[in-house]
C-alpha atoms as a PDB file:
ATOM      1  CA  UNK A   1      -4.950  -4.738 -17.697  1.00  0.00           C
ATOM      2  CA  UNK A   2      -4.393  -3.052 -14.866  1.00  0.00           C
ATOM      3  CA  UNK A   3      -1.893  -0.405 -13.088  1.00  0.00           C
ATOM      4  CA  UNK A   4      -0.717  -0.157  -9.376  1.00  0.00           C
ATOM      5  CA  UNK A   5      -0.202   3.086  -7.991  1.00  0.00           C
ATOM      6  CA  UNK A   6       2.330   3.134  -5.031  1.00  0.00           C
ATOM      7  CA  UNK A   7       0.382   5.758  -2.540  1.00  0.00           C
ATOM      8  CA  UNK A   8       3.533   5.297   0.345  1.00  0.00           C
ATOM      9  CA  UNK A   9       5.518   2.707   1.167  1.00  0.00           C
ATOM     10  CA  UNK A  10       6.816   1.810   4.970  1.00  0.00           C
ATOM     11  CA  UNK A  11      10.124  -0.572   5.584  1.00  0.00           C
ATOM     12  CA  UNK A  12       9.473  -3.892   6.316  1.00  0.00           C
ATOM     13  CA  UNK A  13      11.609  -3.951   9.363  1.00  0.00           C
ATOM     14  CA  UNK A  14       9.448  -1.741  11.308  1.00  0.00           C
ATOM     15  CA  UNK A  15       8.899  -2.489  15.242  1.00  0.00           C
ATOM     16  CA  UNK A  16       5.083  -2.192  14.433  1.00  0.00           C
ATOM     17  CA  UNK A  17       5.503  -4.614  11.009  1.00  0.00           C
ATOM     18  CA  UNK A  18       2.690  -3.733   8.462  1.00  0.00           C
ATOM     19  CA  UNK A  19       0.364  -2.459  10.949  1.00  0.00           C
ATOM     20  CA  UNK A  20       1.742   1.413   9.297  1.00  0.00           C
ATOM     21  CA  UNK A  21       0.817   0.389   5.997  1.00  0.00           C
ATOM     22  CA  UNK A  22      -2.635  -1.035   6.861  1.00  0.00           C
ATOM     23  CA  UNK A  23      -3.416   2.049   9.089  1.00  0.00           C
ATOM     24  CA  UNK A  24      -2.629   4.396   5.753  1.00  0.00           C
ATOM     25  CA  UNK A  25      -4.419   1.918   3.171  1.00  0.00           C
ATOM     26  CA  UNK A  26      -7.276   2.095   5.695  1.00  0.00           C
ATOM     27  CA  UNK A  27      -7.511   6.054   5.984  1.00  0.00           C
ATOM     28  CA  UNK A  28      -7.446   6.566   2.704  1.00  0.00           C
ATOM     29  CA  UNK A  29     -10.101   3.991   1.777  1.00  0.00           C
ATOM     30  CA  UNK A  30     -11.837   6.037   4.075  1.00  0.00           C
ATOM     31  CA  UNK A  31     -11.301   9.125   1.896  1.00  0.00           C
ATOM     32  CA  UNK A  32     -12.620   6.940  -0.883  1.00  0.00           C
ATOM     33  CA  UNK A  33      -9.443   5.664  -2.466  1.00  0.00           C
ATOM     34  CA  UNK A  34      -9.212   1.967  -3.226  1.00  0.00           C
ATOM     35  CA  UNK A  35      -6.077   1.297  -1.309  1.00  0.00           C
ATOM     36  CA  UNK A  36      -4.406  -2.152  -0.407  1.00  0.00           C
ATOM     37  CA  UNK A  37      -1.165  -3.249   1.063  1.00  0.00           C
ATOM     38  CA  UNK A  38       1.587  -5.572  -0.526  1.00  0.00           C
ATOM     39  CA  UNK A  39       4.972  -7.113   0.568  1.00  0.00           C
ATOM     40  CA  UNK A  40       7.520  -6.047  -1.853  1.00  0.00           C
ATOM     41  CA  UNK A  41      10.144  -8.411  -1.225  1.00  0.00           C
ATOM     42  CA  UNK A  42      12.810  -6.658  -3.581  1.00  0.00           C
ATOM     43  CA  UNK A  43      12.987  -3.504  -1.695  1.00  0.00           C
ATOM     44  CA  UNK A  44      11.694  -5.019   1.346  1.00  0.00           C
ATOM     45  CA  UNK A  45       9.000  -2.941   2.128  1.00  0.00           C
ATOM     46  CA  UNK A  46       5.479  -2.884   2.662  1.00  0.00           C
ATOM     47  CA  UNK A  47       3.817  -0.846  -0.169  1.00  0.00           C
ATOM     48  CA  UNK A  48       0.367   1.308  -0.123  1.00  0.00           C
ATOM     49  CA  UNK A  49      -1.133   0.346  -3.807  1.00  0.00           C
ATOM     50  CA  UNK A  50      -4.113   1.982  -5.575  1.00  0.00           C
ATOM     51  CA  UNK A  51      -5.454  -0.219  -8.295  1.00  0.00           C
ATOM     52  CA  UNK A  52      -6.697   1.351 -10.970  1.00  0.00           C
ATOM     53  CA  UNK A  53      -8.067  -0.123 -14.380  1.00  0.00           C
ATOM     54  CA  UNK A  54      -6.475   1.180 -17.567  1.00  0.00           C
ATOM     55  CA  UNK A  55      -9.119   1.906 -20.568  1.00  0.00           C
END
């Protein structure tokens, strides 16, 4: 099983669309984090997720 850790979130309706959340996902796996991007369409945002596997 595993857990998603938001790491920042950006709204969807940004002039620049996801290109925010990739640029922070990107730095950070960079810094060593494993960091991906995902469209939640609830909240309508563009979420910075850390997936991490629960022992």
């Amino acid at each position: 099983m595993s857990e998603h850790k938001i790491l920042d979130a950006f709204p969807a309706g940004h002039p620049r669309g996801s290109w925010p959340a990739e640029e922070r996902a990107a730095a950070l796996r960079e810094q060593g984090e494993s960091a991906t991007v995902v469209m939640d369409l609830d909240t309508d945002r563009f979420l910075v997720i850390s997936a991490e596997v629960a022992a």
